[in-house]
Protein backbone atom coordinates (compact mmCIF):
# COMPACT_ATOMS: atom_id res chain seq x y z
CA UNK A 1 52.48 25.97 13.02
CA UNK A 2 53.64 22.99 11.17
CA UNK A 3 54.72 19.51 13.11
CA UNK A 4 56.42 17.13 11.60
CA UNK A 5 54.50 13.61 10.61
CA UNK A 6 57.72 11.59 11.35
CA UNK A 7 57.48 8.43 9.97
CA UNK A 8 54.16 6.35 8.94
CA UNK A 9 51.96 9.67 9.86
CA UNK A 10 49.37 10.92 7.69
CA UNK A 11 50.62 12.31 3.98
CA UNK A 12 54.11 12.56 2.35
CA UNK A 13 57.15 12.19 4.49
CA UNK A 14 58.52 15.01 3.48
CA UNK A 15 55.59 17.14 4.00
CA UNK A 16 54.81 18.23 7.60
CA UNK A 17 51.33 18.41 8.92
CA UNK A 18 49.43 21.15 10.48
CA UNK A 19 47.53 20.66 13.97
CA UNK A 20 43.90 20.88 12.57
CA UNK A 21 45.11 17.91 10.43
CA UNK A 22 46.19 15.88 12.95
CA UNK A 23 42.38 17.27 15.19
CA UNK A 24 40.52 15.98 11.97
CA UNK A 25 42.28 12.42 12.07
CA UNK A 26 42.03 12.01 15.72
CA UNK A 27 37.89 12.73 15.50
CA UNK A 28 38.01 9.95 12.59
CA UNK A 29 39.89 7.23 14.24
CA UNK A 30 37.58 8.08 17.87
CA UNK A 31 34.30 7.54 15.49
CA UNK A 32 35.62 4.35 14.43
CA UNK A 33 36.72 3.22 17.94
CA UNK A 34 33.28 3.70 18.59
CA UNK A 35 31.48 1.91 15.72
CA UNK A 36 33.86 -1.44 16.20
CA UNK A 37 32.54 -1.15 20.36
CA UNK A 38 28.65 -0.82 18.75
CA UNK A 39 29.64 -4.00 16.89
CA UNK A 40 31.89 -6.05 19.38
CA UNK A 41 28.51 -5.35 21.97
CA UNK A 42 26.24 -6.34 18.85
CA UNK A 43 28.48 -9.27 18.43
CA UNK A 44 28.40 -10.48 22.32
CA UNK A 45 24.73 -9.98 22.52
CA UNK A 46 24.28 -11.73 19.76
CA UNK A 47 26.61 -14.44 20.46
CA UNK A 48 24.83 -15.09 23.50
CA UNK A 49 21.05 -14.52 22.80
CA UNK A 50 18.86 -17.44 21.69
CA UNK A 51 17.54 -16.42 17.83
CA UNK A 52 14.43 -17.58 16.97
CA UNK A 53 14.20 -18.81 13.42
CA UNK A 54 10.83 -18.66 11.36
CA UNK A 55 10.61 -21.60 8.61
CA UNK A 56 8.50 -20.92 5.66
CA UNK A 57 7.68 -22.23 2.59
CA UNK A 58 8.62 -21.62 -0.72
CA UNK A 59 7.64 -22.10 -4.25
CA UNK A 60 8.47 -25.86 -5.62
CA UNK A 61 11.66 -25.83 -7.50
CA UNK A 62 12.80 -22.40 -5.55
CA UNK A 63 16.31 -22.09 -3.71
CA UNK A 64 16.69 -21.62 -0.08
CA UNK A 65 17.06 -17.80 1.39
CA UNK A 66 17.17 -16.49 4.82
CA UNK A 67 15.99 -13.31 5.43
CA UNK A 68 18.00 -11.38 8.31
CA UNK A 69 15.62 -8.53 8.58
CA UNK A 70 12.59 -11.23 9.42
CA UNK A 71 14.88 -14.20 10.74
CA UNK A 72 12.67 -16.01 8.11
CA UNK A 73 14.15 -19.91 6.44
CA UNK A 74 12.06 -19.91 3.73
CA UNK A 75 12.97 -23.90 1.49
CA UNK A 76 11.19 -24.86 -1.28
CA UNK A 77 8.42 -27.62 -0.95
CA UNK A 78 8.48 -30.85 -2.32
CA UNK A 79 7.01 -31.09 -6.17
CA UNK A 80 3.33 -32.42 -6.71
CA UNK A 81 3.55 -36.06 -7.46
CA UNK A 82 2.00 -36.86 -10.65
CA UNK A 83 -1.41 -37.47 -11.27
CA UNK A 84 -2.18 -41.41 -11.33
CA UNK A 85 -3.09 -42.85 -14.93
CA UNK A 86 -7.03 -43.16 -15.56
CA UNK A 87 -8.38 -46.63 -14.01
CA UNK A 88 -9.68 -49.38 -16.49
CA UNK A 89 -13.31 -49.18 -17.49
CA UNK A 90 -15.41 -50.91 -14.75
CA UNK A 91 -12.62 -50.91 -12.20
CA UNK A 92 -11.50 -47.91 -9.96
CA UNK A 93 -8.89 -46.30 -10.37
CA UNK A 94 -4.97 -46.57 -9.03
CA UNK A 95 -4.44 -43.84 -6.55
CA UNK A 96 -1.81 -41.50 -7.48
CA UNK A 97 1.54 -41.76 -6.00
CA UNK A 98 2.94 -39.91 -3.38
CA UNK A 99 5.10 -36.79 -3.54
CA UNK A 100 8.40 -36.89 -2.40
CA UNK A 101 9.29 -35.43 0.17
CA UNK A 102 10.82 -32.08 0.56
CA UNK A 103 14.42 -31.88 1.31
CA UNK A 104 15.40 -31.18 4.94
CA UNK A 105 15.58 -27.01 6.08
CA UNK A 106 18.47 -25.51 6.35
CA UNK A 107 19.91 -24.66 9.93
CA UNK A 108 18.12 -27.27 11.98
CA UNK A 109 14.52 -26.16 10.02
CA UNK A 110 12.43 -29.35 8.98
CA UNK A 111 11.29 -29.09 5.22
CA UNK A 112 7.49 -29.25 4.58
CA UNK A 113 6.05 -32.78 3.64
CA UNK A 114 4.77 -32.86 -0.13
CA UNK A 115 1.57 -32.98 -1.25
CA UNK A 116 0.02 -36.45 -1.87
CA UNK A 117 -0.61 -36.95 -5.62
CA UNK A 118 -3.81 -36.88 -6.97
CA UNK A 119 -6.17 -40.47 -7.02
CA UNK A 120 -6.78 -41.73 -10.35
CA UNK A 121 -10.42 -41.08 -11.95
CA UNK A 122 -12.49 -43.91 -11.37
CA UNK A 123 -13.25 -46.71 -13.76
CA UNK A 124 -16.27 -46.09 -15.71
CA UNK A 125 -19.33 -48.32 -14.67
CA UNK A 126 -19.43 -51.84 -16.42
CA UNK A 127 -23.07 -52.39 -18.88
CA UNK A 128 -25.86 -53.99 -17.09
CA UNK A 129 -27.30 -56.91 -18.00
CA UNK A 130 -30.31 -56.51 -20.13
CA UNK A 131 -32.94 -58.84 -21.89
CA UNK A 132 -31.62 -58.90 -25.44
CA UNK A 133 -28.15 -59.73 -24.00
CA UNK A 134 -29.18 -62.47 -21.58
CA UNK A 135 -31.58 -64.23 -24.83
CA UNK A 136 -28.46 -63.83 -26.77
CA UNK A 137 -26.21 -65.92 -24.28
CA UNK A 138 -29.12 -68.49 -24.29
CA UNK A 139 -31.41 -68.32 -21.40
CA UNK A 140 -34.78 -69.44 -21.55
CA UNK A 141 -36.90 -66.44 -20.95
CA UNK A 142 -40.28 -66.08 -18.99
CA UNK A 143 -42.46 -64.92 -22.31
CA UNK A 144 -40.76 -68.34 -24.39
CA UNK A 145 -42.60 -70.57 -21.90
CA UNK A 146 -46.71 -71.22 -22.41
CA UNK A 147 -47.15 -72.63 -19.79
CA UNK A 148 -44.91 -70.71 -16.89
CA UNK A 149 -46.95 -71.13 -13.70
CA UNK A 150 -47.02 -75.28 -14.08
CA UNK A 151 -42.83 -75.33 -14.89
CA UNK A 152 -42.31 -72.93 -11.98
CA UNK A 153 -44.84 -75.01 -9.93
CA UNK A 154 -42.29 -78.57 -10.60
CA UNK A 155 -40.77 -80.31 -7.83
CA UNK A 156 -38.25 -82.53 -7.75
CA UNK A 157 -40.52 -85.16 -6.80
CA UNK A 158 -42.06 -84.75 -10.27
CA UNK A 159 -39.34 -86.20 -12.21
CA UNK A 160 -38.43 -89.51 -12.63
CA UNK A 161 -34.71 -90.24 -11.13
CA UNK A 162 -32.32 -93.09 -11.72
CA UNK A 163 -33.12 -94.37 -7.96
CA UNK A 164 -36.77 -94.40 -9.15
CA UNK A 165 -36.38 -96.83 -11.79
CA UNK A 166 -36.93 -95.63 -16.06
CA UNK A 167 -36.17 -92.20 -16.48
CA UNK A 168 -38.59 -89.77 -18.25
CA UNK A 169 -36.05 -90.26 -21.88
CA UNK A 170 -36.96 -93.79 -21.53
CA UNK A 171 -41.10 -93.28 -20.91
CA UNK A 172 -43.62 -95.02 -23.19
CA UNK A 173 -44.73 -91.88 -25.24
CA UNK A 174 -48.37 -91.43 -25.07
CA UNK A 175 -48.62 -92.22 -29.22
CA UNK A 176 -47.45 -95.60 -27.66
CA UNK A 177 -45.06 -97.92 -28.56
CA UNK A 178 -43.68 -101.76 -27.41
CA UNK A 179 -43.25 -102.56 -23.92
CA UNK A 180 -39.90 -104.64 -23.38
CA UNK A 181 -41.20 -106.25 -20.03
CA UNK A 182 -44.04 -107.44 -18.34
CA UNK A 183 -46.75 -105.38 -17.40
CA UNK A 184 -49.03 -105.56 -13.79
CA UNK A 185 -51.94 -103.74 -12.41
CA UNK A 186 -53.82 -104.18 -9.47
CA UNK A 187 -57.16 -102.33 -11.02
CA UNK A 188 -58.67 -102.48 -14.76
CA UNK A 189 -57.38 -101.81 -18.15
CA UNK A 190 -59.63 -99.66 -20.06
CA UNK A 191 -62.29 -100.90 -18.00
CA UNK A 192 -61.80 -104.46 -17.92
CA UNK A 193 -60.54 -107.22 -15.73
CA UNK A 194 -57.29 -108.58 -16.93
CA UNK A 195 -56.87 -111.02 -14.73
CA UNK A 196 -60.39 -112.52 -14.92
CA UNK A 197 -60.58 -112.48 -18.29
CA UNK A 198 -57.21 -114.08 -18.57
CA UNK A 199 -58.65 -117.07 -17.07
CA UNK A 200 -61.33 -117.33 -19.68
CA UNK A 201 -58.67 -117.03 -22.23
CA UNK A 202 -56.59 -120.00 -20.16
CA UNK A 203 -59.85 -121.90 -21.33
CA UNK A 204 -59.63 -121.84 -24.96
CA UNK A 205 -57.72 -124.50 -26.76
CA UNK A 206 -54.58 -123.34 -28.66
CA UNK A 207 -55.16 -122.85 -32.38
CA UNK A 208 -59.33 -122.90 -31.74
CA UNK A 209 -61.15 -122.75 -34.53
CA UNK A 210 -65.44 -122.42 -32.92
CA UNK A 211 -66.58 -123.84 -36.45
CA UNK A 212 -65.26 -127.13 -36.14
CA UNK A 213 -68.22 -129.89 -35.78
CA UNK A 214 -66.64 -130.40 -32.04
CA UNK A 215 -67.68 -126.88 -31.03
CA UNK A 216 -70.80 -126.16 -32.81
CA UNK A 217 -72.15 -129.52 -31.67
CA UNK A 218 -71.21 -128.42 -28.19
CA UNK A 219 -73.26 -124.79 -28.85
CA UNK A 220 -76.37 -126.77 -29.09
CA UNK A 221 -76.41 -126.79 -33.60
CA UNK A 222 -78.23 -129.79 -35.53
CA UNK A 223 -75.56 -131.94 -37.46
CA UNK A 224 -76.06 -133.50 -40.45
CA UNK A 225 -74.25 -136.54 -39.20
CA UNK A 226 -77.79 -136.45 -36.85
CA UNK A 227 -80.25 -136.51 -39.86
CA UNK A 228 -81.69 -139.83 -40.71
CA UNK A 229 -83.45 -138.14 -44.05
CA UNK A 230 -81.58 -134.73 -44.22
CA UNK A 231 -82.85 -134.41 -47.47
CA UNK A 232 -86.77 -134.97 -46.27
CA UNK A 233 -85.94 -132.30 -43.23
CA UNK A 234 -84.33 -129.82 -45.69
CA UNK A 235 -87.44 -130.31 -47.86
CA UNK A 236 -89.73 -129.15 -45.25
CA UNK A 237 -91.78 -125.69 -46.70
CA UNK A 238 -93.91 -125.66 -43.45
CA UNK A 239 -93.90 -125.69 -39.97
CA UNK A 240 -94.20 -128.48 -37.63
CA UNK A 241 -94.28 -127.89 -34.19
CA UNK A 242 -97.24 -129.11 -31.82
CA UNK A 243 -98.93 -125.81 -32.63
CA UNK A 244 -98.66 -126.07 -36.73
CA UNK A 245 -101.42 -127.50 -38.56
CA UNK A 246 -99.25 -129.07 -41.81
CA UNK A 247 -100.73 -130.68 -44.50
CA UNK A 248 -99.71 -134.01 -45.95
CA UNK A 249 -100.14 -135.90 -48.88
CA UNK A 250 -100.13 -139.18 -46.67
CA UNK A 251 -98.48 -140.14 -43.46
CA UNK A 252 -96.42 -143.20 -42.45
CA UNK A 253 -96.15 -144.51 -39.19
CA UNK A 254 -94.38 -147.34 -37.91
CA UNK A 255 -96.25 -146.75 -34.52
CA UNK A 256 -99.16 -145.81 -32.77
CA UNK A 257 -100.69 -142.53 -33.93
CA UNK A 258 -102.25 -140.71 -31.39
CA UNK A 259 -105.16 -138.12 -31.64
CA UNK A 260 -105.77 -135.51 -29.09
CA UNK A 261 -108.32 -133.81 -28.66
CA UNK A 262 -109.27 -132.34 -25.47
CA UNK A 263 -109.56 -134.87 -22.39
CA UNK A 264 -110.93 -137.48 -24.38
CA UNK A 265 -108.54 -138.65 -27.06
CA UNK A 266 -108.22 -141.26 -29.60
CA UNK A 267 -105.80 -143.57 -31.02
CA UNK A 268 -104.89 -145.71 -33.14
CA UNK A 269 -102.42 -148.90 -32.49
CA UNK A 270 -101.22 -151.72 -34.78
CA UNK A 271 -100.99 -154.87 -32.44
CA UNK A 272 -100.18 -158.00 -34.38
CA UNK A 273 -101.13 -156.02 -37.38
CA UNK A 274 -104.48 -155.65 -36.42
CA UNK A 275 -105.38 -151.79 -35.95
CA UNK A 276 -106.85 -151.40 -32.94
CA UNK A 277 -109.04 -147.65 -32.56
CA UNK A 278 -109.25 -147.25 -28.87
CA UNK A 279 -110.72 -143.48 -27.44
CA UNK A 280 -110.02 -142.63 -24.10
CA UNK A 281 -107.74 -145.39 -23.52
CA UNK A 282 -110.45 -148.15 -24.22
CA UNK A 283 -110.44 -149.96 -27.17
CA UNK A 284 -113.66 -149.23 -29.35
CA UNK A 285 -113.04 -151.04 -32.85
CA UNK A 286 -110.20 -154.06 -34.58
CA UNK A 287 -109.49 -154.74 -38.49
CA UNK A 288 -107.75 -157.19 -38.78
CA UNK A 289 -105.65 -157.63 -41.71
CA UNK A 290 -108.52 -159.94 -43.64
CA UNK A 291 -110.22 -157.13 -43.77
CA UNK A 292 -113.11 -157.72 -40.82
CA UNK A 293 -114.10 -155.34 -38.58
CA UNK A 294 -115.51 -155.83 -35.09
CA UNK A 295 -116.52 -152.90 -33.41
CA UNK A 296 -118.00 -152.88 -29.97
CA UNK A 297 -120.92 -150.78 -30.67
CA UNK A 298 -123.55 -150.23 -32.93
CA UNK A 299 -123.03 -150.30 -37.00
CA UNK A 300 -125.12 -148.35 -38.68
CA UNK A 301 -124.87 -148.43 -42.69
CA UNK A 302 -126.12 -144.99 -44.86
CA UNK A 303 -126.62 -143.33 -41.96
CA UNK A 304 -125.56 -139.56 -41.22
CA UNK A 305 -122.67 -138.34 -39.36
């Protein structure tokens, strides 16, 4: 049996349709009724359920997905800051700089922090100091000194200070040299006694001269000037002292002339120019100067002696 579409109905207006066509399109349109109620209760759940939303992370310099199956967010993270530049040798090195930041989730989902760049290498270690290079600046070293336990042993107290009077540049050196001021000592100089023997020198006349006749008069010396004869005294060839026995061609007197011998002695005295011969003190013979003799004894003529 044929029906008539009518107008709008399924195929050509001028066709009719048969009632298994209009069955067939009835089943259809209930199917879909049902499908758009699935998804209008699909909907309203969904609309009022509470989703839960997993953030992850993706590769750096990725774009953002969601993934509906998972409810996964993934965002990319932030780039890798660069790596800081090498320090300078002997100092460490700069720290690298942070990376930036990565940029905020989508849908309310934070994006992860980047990673801090890496720090700089350190500096490399600065040369020690060693014993060619400190010689080379100019220290005095412990093997140039001889005489390294007496230098290390000096204390200040051993130098000379401005406070203290002449400094050590100023010192007499021990070769010597001339003293510029006067010079005191309360002990000996090279043994002696300045001061005493300063005195003595106070003692000598300025300009002294110890051969002048003055002097060697004083020192006890026989002048010439005290010489009745000095040729007679500078002919003498023999001694004589009180213990000498000269010998004389003849002898002068112009007084007594005495003879001793022993206790008993004799002499002989002009007195009015008569020789008197006295022994012991008593006189014992005269001659006058006529030539007579008077003796006060015994004269005996060709006799022995």
């Amino acid at each position: 049996m044929s029906i008539y579409r009518g107008e709008g109905g399924s195929g050509d207006a001028t066709n009719d349709a048969t009632v298994s066509d209009v069955t067939a399109q009835a089943v259809i349109a209930s199917t879909k009724a049902d499908e758009a109620a699935a998804s209008a209760t699909a909907a309203a759940a969904s609309a009022t359920s509470v989703q839960t939303l997993t953030a992850a992370t993706g590769a750096a310099g990725s774009s953002a997905s969601y993934n509906a199956g998972t409810n996964t967010l993934t965002v990319p993270r932030g780039d890798t800051g660069a790596t800081g530049p090498t320090g300078a040798t002997g100092s460490q090195g700069i720290q690298g700089i942070q990376g930036i930041q990565g940029a905020t989730g989508l849908t309310g989902a934070a994006g992860a922090d980047g990673a801090d760049g890496a720090d700089g290498a350190d500096g490399a270690d600065g040369t020690g100091a060693t014993t060619a290079s400190v010689t080379a600046a100019g220290a005095l070293m412990d093997s140039e000194v001889t005489n390294l336990a007496q230098v290390k042993a000096f204390a200040a107290s051993d130098y000379a200070t401005a406070a203290q009077g002449t400094l050590a540049a100023a010192a007499l050196p021990k070769s010597g040299g001339a003293m510029t001021g006067a010079i005191t000592t309360n002990s000996t100089f090279d043994g002696r006694d300045v001061a005493t023997d300063g005195t003595k020198l106070d003692g000598i006349e300025a300009s002294a001269d110890v051969t002048d006749a003055t002097n060697v008069t004083a020192a006890g010396a026989l002048m010439d000037s005290e010489l009745t004869s000095i040729a007679a005294v500078k002919a003498l060839n023999q001694g004589v002292a009180t213990t000498d026995s000269p010998t004389f061609a003849e002898i002068t007197s112009s007084g007594d002339v005495n003879l001793t011998a022993g206790a008993s002695d004799w002499a002989f005295t002009v007195v009015s120019n008569n020789l008197i011969i006295s022994y012991g003190g008593v006189s014992k013979a005269k001659l006058d100067t006529s030539g007579n003799l008077i003796v006060i004894g015994n004269v005996t003529a060709f006799g022995t002696v």
